[in-house]
C-alpha atoms as a PDB file:
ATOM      1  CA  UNK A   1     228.881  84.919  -0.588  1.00  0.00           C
ATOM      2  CA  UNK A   2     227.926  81.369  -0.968  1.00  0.00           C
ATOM      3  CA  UNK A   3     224.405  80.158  -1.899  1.00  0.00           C
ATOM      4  CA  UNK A   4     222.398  77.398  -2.418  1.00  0.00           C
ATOM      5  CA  UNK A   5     220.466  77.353  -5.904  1.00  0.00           C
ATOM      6  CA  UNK A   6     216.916  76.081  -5.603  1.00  0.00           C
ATOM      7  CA  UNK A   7     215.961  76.973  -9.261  1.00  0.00           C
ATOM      8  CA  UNK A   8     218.072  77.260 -12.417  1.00  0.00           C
ATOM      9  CA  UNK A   9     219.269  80.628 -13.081  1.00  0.00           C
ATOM     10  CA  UNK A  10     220.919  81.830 -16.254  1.00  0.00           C
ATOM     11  CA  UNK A  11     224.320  82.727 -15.806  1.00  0.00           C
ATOM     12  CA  UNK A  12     224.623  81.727 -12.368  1.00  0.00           C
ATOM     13  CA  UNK A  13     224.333  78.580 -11.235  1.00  0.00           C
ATOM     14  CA  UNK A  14     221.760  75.924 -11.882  1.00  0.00           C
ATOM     15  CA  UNK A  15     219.011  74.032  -9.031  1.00  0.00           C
ATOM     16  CA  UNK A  16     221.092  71.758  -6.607  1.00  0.00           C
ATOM     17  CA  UNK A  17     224.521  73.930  -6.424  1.00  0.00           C
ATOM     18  CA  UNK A  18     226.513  75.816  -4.811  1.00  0.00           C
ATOM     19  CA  UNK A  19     227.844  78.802  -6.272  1.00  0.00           C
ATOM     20  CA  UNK A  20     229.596  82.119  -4.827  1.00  0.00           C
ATOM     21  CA  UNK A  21     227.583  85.357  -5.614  1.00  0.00           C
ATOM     22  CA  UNK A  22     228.608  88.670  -4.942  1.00  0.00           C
ATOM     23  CA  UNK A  23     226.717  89.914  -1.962  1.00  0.00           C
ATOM     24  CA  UNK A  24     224.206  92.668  -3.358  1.00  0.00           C
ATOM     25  CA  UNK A  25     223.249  90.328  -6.144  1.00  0.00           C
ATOM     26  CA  UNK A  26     222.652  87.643  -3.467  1.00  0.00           C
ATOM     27  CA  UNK A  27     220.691  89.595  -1.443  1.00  0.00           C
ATOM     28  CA  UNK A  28     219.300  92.071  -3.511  1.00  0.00           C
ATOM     29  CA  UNK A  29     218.121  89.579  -6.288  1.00  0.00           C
ATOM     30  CA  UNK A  30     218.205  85.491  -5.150  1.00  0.00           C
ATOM     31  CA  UNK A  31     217.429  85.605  -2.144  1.00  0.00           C
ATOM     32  CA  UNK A  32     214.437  87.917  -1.904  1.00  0.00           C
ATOM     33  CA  UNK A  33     213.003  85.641  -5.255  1.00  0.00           C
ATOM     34  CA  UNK A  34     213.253  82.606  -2.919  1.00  0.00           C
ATOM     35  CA  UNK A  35     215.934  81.251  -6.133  1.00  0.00           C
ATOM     36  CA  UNK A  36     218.878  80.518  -3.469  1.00  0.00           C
ATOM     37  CA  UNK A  37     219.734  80.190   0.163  1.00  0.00           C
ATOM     38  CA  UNK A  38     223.075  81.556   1.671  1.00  0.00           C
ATOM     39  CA  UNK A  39     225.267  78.868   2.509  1.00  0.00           C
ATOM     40  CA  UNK A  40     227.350  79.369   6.292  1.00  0.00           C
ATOM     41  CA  UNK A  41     230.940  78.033   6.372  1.00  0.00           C
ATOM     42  CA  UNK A  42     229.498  75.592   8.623  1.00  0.00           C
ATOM     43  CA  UNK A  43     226.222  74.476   6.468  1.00  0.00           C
ATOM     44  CA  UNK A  44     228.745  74.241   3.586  1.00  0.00           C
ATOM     45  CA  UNK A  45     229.800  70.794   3.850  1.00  0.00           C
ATOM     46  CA  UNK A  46     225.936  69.592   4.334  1.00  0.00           C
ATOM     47  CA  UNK A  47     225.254  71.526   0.638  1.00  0.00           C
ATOM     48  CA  UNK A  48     227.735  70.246  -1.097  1.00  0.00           C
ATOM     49  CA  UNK A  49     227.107  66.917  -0.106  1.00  0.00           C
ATOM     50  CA  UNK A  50     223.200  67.474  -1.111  1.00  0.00           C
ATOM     51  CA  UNK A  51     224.963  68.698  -4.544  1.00  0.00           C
ATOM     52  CA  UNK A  52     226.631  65.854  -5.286  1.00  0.00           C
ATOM     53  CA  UNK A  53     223.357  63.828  -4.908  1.00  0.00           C
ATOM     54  CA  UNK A  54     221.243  65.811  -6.775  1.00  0.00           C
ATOM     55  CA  UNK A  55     224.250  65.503  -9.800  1.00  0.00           C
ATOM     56  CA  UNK A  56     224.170  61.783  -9.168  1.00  0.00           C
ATOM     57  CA  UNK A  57     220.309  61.987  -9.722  1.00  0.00           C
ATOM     58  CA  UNK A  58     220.480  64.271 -12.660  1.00  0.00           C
ATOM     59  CA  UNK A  59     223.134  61.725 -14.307  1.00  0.00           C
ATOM     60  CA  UNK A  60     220.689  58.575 -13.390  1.00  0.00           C
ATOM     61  CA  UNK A  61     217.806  60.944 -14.855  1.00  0.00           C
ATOM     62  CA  UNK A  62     219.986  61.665 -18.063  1.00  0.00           C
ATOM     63  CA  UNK A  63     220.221  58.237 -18.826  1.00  0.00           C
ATOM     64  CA  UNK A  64     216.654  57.100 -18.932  1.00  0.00           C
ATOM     65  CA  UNK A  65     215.791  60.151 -21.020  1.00  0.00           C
ATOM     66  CA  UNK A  66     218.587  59.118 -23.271  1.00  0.00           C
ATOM     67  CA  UNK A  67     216.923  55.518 -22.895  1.00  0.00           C
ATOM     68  CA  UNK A  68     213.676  56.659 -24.030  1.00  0.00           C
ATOM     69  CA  UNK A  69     215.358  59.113 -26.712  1.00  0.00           C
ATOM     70  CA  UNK A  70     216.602  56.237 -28.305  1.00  0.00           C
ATOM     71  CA  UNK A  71     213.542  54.413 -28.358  1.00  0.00           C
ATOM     72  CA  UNK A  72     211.754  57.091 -29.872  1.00  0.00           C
ATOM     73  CA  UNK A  73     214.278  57.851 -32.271  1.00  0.00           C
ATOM     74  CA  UNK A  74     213.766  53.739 -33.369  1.00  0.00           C
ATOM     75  CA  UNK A  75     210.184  53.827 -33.547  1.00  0.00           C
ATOM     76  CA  UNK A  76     208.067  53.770 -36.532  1.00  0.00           C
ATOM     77  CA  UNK A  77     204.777  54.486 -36.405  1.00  0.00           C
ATOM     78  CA  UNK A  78     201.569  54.316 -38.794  1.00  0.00           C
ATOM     79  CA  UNK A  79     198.418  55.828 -38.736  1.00  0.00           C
ATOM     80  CA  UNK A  80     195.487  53.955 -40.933  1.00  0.00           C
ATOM     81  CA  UNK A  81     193.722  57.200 -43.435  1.00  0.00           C
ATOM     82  CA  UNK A  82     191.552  57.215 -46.299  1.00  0.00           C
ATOM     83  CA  UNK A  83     193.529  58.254 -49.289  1.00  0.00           C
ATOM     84  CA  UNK A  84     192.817  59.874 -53.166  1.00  0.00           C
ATOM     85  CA  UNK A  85     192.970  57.839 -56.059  1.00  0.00           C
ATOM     86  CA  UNK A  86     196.349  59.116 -56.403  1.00  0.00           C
ATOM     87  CA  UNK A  87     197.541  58.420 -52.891  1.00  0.00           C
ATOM     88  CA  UNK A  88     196.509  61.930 -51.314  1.00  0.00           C
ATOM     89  CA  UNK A  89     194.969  61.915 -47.733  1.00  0.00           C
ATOM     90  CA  UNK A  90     191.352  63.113 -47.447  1.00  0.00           C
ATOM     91  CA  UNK A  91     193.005  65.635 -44.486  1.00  0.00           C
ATOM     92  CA  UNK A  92     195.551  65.476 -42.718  1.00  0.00           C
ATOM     93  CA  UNK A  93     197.392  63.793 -39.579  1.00  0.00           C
ATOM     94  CA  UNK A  94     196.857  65.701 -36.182  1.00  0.00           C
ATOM     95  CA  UNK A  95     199.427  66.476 -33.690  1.00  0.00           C
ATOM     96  CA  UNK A  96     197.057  64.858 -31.183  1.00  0.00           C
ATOM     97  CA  UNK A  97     196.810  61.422 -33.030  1.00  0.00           C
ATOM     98  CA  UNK A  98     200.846  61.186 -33.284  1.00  0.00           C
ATOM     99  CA  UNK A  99     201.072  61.924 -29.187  1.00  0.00           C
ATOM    100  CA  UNK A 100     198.044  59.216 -28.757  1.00  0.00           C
ATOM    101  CA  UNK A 101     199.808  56.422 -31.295  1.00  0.00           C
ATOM    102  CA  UNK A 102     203.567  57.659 -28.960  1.00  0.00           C
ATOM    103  CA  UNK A 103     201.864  57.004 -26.067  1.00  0.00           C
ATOM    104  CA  UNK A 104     200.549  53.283 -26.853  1.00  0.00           C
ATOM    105  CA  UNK A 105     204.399  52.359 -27.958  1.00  0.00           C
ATOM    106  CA  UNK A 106     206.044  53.723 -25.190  1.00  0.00           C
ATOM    107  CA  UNK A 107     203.674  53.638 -22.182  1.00  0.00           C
ATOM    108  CA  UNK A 108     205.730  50.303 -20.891  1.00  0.00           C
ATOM    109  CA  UNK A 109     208.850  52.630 -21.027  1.00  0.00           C
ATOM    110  CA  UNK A 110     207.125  55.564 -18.805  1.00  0.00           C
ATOM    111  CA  UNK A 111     205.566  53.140 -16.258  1.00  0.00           C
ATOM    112  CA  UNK A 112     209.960  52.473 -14.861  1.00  0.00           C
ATOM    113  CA  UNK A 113     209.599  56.155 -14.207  1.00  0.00           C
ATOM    114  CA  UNK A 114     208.681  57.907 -11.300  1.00  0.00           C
ATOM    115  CA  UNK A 115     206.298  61.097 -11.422  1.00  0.00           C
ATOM    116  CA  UNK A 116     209.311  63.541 -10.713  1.00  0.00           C
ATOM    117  CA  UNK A 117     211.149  61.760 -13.682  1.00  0.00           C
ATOM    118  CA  UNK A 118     208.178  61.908 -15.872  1.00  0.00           C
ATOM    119  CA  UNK A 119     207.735  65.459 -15.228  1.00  0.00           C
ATOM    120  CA  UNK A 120     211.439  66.343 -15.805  1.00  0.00           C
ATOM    121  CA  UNK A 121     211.293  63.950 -19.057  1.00  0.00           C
ATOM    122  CA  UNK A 122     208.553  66.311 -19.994  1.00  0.00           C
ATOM    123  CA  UNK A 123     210.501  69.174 -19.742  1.00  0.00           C
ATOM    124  CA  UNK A 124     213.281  68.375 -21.264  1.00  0.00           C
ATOM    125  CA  UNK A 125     211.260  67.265 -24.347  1.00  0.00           C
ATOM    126  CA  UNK A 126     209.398  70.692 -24.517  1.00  0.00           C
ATOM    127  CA  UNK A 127     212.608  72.334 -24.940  1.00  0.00           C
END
């Protein structure tokens, strides 16, 4: 059976494709989870051709992550702490105050993205 992935799943297919299942695990596992819709012969040209946009989409996405990788991956960044006589801070540098300094440098690079991208870019960097 064909079906339509709406979410990733492991092993099978990922959001945006179409992929053939056998039939109990289609309707026995994705399509009672809401994770895929069967696919007719006749809806089958309409999904593929929603595939290939959502690849075309992921590719454009890929590239402004790897656009903003890069720009991380260039950026220095320094925080202003009291020290020791011999050069020891008086604590220590939060996780917070790293993600506040990253977000002055590169807020001009998040504001060419859209929400969706955002929240994907997000993702992707949790991972």
């Amino acid at each position: 059976m064909n079906v339509y992935m709406l979410k990733d799943v492991e092993k099978v297919g990922m959001a945006g494709s179409v992929v053939k299942v056998a039939d109990g695990f289609a309707i026995n596992f994705l399509l009672p989870r809401k994770l895929a819709v069967k696919v007719s012969k006749k809806e089958l040209p309409f999904f593929q051709a929603r595939e290939q946009k959502v690849d075309t989409e992921k590719k454009v996405l890929d590239s402004k992550v790897s656009m903003v990788a890069e720009r991380l991956k260039n950026m220095h960044l320094t925080l202003k702490k009291r020290v020791h006589d011999d050069e020891k801070l008086y604590g220590s540098v939060g996780a917070d105050e790293i993600v506040d300094l990253l977000k002055e440098k590169i807020n001009d690079v998040l504001t060419t993205l859209t929400e969706r991208e955002k929240r994907e870019l997000r993702e992707k960097l949790n991972r």
